[in-house]
PDB file of N, CA and C in Angstrom:
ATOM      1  N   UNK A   1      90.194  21.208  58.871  1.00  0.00           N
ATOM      2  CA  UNK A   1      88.925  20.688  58.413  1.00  0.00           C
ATOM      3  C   UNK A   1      89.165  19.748  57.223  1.00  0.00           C
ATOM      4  N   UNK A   2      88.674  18.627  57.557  1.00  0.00           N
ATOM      5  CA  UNK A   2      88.206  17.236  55.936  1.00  0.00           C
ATOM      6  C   UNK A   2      87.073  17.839  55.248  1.00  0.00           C
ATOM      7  N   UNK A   3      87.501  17.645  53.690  1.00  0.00           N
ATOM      8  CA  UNK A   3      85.875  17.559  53.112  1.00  0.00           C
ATOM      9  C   UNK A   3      86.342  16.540  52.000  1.00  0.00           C
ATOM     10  N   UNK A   4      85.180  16.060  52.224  1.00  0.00           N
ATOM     11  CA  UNK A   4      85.470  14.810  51.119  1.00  0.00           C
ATOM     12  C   UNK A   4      84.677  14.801  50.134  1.00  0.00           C
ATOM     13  N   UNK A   5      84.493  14.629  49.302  1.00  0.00           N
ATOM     14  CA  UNK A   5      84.120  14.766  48.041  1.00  0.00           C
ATOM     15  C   UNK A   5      83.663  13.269  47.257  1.00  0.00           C
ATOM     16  N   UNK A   6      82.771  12.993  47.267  1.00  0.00           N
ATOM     17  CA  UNK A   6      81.898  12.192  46.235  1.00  0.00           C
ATOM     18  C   UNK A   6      82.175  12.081  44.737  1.00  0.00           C
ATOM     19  N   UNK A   7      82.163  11.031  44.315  1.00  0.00           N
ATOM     20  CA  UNK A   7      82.232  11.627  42.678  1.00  0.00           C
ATOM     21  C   UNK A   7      81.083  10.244  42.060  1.00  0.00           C
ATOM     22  N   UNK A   8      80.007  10.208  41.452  1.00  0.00           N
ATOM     23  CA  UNK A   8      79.757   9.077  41.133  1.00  0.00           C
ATOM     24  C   UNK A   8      79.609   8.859  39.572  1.00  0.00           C
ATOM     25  N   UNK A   9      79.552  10.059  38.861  1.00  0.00           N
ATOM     26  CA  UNK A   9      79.289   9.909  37.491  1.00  0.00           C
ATOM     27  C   UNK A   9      80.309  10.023  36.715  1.00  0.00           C
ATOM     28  N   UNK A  10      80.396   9.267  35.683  1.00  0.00           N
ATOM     29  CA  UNK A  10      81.587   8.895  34.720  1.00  0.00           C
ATOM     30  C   UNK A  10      82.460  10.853  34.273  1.00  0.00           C
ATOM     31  N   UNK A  11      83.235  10.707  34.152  1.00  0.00           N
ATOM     32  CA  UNK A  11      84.174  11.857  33.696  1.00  0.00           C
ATOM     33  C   UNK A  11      84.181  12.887  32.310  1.00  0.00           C
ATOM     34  N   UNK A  12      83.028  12.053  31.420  1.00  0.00           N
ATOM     35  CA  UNK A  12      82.882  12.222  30.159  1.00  0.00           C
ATOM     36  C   UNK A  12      81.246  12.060  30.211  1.00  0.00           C
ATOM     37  N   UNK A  13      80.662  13.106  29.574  1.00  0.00           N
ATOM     38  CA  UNK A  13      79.226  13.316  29.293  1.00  0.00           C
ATOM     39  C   UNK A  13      78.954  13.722  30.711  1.00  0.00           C
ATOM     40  N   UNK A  14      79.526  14.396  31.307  1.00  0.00           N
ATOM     41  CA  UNK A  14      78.809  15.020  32.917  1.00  0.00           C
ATOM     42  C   UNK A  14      79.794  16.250  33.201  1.00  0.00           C
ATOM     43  N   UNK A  15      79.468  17.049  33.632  1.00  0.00           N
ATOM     44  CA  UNK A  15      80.568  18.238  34.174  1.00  0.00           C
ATOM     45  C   UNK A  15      80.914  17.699  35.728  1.00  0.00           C
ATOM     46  N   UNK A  16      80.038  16.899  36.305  1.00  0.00           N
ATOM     47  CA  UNK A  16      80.150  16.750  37.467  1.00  0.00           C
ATOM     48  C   UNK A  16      81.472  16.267  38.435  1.00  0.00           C
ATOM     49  N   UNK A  17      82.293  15.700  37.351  1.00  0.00           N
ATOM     50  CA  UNK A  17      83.701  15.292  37.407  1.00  0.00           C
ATOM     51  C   UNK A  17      84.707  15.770  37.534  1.00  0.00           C
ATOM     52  N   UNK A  18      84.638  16.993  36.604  1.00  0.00           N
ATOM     53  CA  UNK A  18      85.706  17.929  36.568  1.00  0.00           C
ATOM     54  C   UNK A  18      85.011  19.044  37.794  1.00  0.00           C
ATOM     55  N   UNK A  19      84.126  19.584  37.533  1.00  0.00           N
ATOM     56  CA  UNK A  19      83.725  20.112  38.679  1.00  0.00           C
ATOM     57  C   UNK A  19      84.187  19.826  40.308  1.00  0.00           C
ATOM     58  N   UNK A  20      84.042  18.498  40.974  1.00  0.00           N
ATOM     59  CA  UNK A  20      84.353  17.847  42.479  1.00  0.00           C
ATOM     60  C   UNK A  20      85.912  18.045  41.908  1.00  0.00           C
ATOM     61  N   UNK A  21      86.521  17.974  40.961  1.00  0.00           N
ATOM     62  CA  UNK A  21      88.060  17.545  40.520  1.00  0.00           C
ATOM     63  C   UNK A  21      88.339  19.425  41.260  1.00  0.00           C
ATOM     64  N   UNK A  22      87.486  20.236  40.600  1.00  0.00           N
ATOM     65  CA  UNK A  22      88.167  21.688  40.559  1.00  0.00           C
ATOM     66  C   UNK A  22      87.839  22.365  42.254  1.00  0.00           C
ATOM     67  N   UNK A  23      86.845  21.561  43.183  1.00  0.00           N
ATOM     68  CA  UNK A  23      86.260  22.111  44.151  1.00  0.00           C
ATOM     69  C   UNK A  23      87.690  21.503  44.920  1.00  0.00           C
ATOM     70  N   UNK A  24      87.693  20.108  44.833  1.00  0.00           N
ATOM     71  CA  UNK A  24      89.074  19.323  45.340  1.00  0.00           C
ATOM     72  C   UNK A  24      90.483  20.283  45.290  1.00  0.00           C
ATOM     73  N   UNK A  25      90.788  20.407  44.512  1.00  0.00           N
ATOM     74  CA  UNK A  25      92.093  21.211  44.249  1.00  0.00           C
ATOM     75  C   UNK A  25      92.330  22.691  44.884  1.00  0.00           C
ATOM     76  N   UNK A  26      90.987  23.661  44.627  1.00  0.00           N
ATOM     77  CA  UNK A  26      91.034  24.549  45.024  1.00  0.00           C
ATOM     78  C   UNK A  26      91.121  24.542  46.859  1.00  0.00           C
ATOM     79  N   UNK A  27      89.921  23.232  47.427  1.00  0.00           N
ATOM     80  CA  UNK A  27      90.490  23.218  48.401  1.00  0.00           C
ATOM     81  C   UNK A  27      91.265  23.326  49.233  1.00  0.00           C
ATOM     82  N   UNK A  28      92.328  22.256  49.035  1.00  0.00           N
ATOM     83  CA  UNK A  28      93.834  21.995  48.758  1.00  0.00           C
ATOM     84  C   UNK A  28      94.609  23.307  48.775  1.00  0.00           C
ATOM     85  N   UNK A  29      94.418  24.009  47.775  1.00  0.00           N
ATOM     86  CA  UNK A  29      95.229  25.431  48.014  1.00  0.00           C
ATOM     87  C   UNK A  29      94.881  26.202  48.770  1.00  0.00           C
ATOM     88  N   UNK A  30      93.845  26.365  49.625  1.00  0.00           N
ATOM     89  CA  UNK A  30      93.462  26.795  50.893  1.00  0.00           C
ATOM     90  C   UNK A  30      93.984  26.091  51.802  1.00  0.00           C
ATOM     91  N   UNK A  31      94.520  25.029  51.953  1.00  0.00           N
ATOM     92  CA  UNK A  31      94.955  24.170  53.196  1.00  0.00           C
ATOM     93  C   UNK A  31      94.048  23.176  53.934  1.00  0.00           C
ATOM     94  N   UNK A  32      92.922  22.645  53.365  1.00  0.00           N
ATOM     95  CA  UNK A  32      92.299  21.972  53.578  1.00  0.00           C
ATOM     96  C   UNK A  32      92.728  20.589  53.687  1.00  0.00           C
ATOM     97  N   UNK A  33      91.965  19.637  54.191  1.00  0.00           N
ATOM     98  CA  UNK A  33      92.001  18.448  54.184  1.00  0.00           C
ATOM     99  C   UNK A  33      91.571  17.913  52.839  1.00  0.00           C
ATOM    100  N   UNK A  34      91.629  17.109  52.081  1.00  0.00           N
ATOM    101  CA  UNK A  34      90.270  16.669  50.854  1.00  0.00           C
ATOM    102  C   UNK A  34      90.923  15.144  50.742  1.00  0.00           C
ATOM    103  N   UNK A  35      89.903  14.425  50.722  1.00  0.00           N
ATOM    104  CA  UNK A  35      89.832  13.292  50.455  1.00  0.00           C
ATOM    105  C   UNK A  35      88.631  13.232  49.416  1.00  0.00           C
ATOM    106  N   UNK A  36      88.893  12.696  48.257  1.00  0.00           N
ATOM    107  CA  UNK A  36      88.016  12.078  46.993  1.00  0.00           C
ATOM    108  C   UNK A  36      87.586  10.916  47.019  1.00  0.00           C
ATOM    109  N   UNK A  37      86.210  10.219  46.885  1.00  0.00           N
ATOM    110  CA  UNK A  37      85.859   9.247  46.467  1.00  0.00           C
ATOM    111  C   UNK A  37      85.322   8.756  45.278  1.00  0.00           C
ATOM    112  N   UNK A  38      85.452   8.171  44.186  1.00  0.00           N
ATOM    113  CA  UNK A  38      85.059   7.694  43.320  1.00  0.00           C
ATOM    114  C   UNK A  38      84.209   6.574  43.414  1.00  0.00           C
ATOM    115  N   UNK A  39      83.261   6.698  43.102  1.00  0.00           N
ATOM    116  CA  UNK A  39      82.493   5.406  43.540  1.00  0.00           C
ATOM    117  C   UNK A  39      81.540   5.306  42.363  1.00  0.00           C
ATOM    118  N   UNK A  40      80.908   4.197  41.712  1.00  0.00           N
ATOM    119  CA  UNK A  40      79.604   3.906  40.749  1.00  0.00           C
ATOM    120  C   UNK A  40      80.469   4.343  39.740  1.00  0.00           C
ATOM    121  N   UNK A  41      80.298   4.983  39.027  1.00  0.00           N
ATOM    122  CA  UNK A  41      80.440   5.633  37.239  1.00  0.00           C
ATOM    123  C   UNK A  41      81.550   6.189  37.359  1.00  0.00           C
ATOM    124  N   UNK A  42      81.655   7.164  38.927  1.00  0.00           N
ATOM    125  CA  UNK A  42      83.377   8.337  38.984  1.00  0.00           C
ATOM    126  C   UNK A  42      84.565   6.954  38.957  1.00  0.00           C
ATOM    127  N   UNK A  43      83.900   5.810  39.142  1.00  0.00           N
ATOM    128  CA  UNK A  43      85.666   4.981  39.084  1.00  0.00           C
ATOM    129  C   UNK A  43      86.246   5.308  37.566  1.00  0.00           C
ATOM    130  N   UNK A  44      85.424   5.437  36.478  1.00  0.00           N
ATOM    131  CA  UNK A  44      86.321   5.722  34.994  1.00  0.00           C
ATOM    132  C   UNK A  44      87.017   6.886  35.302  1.00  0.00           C
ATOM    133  N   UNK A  45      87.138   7.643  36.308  1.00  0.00           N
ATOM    134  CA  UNK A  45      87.513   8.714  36.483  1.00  0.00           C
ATOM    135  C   UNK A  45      89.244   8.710  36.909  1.00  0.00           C
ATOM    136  N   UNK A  46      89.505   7.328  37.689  1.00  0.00           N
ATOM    137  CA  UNK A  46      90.944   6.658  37.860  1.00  0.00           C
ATOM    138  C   UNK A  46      92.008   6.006  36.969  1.00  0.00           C
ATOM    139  N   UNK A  47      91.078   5.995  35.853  1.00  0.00           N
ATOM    140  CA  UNK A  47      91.645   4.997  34.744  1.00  0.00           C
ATOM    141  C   UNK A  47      92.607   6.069  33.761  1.00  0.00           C
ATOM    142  N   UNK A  48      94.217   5.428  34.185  1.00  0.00           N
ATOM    143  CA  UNK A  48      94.767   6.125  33.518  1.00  0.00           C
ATOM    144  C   UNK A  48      94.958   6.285  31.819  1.00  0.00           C
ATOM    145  N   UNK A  49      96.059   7.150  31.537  1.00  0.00           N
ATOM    146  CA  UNK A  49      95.204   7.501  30.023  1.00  0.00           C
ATOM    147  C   UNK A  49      94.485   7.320  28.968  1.00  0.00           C
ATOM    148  N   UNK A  50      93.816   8.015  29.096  1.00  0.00           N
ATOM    149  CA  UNK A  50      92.436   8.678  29.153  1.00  0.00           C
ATOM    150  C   UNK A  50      92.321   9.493  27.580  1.00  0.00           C
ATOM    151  N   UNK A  51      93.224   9.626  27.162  1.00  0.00           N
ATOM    152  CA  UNK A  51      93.877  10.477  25.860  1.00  0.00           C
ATOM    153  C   UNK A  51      93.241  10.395  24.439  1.00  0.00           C
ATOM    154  N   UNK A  52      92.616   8.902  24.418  1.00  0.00           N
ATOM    155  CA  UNK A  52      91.737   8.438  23.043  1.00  0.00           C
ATOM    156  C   UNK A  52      90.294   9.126  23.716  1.00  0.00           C
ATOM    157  N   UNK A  53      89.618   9.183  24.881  1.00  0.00           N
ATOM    158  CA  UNK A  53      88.505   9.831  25.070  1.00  0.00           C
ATOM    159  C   UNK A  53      88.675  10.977  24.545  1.00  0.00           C
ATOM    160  N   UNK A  54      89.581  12.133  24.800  1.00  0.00           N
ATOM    161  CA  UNK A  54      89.753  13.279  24.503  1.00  0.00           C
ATOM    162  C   UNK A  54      89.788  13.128  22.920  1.00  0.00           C
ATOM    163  N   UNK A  55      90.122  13.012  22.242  1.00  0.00           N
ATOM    164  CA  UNK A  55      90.357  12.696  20.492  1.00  0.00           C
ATOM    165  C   UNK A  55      88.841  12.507  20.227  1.00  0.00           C
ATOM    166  N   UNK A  56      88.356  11.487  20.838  1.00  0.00           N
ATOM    167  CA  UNK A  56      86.940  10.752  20.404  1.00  0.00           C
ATOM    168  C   UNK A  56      85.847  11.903  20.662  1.00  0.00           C
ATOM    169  N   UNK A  57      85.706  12.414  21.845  1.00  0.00           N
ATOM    170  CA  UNK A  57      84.598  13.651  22.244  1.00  0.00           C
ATOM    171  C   UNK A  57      84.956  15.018  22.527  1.00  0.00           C
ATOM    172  N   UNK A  58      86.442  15.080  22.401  1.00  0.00           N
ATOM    173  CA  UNK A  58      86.855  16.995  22.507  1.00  0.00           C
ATOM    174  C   UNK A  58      86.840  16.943  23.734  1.00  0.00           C
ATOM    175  N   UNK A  59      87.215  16.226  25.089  1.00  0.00           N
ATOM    176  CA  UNK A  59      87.158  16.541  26.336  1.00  0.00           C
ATOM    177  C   UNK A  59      88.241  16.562  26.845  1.00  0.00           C
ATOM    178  N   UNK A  60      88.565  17.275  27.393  1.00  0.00           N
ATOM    179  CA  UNK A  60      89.944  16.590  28.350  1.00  0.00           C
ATOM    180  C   UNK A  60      90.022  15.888  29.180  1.00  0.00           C
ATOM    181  N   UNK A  61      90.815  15.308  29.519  1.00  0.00           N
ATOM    182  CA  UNK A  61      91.371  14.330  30.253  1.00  0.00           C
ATOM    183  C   UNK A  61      90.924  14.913  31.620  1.00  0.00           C
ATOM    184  N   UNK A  62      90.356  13.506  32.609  1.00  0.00           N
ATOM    185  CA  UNK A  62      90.737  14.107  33.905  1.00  0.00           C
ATOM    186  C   UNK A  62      91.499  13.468  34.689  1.00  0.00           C
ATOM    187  N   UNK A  63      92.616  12.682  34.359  1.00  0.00           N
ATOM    188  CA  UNK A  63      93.497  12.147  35.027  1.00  0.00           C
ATOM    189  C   UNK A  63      94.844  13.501  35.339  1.00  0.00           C
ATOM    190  N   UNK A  64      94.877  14.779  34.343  1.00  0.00           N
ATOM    191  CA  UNK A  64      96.242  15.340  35.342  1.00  0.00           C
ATOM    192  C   UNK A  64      95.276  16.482  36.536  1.00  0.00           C
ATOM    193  N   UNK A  65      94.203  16.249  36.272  1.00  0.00           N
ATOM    194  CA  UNK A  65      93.517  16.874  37.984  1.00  0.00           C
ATOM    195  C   UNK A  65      93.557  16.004  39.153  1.00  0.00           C
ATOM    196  N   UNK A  66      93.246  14.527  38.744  1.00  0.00           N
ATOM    197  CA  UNK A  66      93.893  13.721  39.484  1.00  0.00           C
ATOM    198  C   UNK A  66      94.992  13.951  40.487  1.00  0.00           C
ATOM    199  N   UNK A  67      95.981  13.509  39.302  1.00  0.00           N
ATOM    200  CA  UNK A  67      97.569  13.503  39.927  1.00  0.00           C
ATOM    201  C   UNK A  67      98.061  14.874  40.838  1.00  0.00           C
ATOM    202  N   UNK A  68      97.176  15.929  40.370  1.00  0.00           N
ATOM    203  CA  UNK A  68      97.204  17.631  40.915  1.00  0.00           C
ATOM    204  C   UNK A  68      96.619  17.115  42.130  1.00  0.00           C
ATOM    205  N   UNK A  69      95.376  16.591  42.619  1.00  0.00           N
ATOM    206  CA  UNK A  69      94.988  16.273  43.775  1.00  0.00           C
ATOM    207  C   UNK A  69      95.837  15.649  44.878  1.00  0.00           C
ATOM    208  N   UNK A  70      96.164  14.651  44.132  1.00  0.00           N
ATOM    209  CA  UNK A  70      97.619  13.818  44.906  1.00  0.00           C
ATOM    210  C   UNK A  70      98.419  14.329  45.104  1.00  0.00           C
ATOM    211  N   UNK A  71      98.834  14.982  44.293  1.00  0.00           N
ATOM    212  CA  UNK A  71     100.108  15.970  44.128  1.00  0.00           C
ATOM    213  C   UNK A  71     100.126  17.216  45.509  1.00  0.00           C
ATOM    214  N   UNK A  72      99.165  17.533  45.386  1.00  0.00           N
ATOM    215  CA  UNK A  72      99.202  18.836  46.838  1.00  0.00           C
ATOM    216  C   UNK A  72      98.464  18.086  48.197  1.00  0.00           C
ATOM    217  N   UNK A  73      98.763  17.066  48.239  1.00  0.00           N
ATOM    218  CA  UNK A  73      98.379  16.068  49.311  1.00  0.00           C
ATOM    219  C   UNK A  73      97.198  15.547  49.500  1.00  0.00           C
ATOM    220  N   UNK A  74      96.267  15.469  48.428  1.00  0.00           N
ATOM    221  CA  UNK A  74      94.844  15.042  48.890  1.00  0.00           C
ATOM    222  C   UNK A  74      94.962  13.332  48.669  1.00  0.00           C
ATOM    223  N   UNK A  75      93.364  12.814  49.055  1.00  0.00           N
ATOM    224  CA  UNK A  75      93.694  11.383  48.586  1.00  0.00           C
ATOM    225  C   UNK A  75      92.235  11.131  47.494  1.00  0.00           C
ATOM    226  N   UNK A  76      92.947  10.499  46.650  1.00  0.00           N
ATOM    227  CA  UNK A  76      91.725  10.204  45.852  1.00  0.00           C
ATOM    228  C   UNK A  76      91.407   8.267  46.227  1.00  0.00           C
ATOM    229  N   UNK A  77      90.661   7.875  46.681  1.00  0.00           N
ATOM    230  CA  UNK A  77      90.205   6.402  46.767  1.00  0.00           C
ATOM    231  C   UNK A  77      89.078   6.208  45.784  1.00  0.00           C
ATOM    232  N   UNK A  78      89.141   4.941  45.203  1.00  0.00           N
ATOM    233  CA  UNK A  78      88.526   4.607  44.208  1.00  0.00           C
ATOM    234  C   UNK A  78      87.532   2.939  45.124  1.00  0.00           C
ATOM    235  N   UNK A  79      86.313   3.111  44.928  1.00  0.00           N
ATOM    236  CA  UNK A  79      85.714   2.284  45.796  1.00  0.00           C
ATOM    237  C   UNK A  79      86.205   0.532  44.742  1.00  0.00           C
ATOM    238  N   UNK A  80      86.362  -0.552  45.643  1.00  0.00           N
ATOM    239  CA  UNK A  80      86.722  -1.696  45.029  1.00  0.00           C
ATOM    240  C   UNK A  80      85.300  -2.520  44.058  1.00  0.00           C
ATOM    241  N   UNK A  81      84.145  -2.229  44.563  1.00  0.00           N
ATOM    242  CA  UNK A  81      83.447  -3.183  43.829  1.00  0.00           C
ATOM    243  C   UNK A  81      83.088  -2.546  42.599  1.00  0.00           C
ATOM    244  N   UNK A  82      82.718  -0.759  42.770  1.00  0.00           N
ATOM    245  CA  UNK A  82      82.844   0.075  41.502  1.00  0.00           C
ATOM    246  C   UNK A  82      84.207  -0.585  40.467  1.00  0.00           C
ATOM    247  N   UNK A  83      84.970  -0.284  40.617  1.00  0.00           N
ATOM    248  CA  UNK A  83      86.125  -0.699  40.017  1.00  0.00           C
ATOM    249  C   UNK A  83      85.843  -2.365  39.281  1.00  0.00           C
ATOM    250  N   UNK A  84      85.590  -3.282  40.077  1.00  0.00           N
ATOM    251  CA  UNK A  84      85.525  -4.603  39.370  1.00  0.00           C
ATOM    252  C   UNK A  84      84.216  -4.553  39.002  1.00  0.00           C
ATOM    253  N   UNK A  85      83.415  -4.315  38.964  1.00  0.00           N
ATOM    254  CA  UNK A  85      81.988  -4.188  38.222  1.00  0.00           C
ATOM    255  C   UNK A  85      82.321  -3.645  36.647  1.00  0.00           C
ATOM    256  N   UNK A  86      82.950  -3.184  36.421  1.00  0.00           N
ATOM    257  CA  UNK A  86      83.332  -2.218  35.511  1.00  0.00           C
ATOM    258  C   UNK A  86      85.215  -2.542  34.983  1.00  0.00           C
ATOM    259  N   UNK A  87      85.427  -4.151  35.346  1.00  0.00           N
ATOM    260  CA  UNK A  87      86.319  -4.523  34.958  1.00  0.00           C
ATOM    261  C   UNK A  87      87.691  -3.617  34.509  1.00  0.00           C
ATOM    262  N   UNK A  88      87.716  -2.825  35.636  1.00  0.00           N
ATOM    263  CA  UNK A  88      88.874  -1.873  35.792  1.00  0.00           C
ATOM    264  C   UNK A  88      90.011  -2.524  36.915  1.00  0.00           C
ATOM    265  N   UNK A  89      90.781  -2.962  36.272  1.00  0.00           N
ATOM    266  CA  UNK A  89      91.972  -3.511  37.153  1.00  0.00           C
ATOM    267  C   UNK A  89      92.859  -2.313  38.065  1.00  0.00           C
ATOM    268  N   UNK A  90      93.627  -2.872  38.937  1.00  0.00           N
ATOM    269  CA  UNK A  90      94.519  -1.972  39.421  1.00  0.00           C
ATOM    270  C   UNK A  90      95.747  -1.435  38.789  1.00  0.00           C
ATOM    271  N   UNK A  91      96.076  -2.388  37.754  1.00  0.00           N
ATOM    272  CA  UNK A  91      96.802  -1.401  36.847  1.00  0.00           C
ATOM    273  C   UNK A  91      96.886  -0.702  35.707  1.00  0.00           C
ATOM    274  N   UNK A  92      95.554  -0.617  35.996  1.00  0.00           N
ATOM    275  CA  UNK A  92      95.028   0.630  34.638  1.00  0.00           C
ATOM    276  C   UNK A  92      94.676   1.911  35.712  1.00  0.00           C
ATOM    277  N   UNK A  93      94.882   1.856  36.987  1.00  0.00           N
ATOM    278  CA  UNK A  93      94.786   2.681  38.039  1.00  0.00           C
ATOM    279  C   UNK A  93      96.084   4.227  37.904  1.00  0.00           C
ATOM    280  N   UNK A  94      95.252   5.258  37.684  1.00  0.00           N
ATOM    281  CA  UNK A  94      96.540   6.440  37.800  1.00  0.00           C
ATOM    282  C   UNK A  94      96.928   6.492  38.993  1.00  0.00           C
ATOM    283  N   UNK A  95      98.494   6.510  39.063  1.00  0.00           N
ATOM    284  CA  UNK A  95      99.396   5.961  40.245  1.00  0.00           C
ATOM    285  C   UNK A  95      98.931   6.958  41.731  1.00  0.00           C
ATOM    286  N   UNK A  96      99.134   6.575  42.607  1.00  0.00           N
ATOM    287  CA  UNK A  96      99.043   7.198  43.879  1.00  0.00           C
ATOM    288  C   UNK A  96      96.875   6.582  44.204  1.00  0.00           C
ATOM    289  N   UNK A  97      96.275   6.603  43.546  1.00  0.00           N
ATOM    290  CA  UNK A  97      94.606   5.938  44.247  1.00  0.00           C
ATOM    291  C   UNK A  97      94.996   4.851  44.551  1.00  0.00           C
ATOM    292  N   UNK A  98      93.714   5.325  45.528  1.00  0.00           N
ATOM    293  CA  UNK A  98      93.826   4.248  46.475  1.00  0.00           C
ATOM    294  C   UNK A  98      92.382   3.498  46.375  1.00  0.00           C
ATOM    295  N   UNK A  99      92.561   2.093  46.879  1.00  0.00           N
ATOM    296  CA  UNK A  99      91.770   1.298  46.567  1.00  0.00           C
ATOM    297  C   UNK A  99      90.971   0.563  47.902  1.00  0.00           C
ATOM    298  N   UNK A 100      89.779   1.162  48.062  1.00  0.00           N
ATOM    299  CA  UNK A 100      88.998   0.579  49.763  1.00  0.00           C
ATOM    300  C   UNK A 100      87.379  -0.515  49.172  1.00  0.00           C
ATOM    301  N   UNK A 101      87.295  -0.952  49.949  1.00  0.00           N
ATOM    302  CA  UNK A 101      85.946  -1.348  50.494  1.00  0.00           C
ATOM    303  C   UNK A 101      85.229  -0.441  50.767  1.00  0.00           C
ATOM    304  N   UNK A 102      83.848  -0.930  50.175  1.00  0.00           N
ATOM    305  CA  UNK A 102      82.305   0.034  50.562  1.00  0.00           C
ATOM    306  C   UNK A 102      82.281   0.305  52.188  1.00  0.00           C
ATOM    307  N   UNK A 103      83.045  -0.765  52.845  1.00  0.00           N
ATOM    308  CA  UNK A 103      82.832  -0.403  54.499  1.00  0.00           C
ATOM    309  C   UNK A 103      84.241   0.376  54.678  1.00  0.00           C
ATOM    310  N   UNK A 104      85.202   0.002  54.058  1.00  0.00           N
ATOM    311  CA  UNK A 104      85.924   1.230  54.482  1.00  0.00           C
ATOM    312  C   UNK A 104      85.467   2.806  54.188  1.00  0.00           C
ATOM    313  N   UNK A 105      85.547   2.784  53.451  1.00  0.00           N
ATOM    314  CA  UNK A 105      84.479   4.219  52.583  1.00  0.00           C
ATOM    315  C   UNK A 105      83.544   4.637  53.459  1.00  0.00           C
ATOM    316  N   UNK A 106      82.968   4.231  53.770  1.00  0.00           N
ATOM    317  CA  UNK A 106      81.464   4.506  55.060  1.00  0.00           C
ATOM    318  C   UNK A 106      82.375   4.709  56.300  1.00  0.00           C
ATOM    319  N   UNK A 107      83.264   4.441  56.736  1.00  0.00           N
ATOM    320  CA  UNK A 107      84.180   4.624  57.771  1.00  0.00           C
ATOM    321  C   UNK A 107      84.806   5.748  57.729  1.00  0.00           C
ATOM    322  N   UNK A 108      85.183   6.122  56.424  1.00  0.00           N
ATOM    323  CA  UNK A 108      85.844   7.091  56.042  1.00  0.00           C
ATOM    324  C   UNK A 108      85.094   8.671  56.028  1.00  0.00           C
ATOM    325  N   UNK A 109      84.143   8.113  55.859  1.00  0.00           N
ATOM    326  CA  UNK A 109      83.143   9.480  55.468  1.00  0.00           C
ATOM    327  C   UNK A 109      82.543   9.592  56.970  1.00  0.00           C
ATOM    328  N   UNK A 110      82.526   9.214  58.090  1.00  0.00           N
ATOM    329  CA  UNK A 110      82.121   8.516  59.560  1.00  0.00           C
ATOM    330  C   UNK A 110      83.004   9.727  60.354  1.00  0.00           C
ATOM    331  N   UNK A 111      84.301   8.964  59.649  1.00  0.00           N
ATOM    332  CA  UNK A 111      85.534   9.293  60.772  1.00  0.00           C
ATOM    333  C   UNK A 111      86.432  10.851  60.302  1.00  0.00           C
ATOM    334  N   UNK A 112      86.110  11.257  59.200  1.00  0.00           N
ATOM    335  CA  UNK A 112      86.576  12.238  58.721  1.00  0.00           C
ATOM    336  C   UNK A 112      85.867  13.332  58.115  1.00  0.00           C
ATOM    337  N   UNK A 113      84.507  13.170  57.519  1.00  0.00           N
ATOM    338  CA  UNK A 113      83.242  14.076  56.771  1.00  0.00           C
ATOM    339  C   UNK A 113      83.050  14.917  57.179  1.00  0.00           C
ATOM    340  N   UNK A 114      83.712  16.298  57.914  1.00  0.00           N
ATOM    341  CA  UNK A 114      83.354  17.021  58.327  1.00  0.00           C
ATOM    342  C   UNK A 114      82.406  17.745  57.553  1.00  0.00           C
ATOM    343  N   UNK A 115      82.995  17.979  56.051  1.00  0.00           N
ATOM    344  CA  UNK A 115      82.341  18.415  55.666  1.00  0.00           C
ATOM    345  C   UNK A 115      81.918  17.367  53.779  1.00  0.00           C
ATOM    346  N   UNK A 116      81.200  17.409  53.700  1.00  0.00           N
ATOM    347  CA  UNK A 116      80.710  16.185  52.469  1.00  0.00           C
ATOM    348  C   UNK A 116      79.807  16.960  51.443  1.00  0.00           C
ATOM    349  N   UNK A 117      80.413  16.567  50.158  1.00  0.00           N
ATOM    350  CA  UNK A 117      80.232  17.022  49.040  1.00  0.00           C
ATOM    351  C   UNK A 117      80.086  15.676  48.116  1.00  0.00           C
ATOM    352  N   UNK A 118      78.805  15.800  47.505  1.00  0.00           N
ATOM    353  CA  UNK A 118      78.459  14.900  47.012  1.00  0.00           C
ATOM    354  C   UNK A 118      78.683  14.996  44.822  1.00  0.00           C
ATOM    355  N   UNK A 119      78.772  14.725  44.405  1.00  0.00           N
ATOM    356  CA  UNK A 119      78.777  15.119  42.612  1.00  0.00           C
ATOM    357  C   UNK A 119      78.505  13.943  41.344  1.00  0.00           C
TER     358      UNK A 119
END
């Protein structure tokens, strides 16, 4: 089984981030499929370190849940126009995201959504 996971709100001032980050992972250690999307606000969520946020508001980082996602085989994609709207280049990108089109994304969630989680 896929479940893919939504993320649209920024990583900082929302639980909603770390939350899809902790539903993602745990997945994963069940043997699941998980694919992540970042899309709207969750693209700050790709931007690697992240380390002066934490200093500035007491939060942690959510880039090593990230790499934990990647890390036990999931995929995190970061939608492309989110990303340039928000003048986030690809190499401020934490390594392994991946980078689609709004129509790939809709394809993705089409061809794989078994199960869809939105955050």
């Amino acid at each position: 089984m896929t479940l893919v996971i939504q993320v649209s709100k920024p990583p900082f001032g929302h639980e909603n981030t770390f939350a899809a980050f902790y539903v993602a992972s745990a997945s994963l250690s069940k043997g699941m499929d998980v694919i992540v999307l970042l899309m709207g606000d969750g693209a700050y969520a790709a931007v690697k370190g992240q380390i002066g946020a934490q200093e500035n508001i007491d939060l942690p980082p959510t880039e090593p849940q990230v790499k934990d996602i990647i890390e036990l085989g999931g995929r995190v994609i970061a939608e492309a126009a989110a990303l340039e709207m928000r003048n986030i280049k690809s190499h401020d990108l934490i390594e392994g995201i991946e980078i689609k089109e709004l129509k790939e994304i809709q394809e993705i969630i089409l061809d794989y959504g078994e199960k869809v989680a939105a955050f």
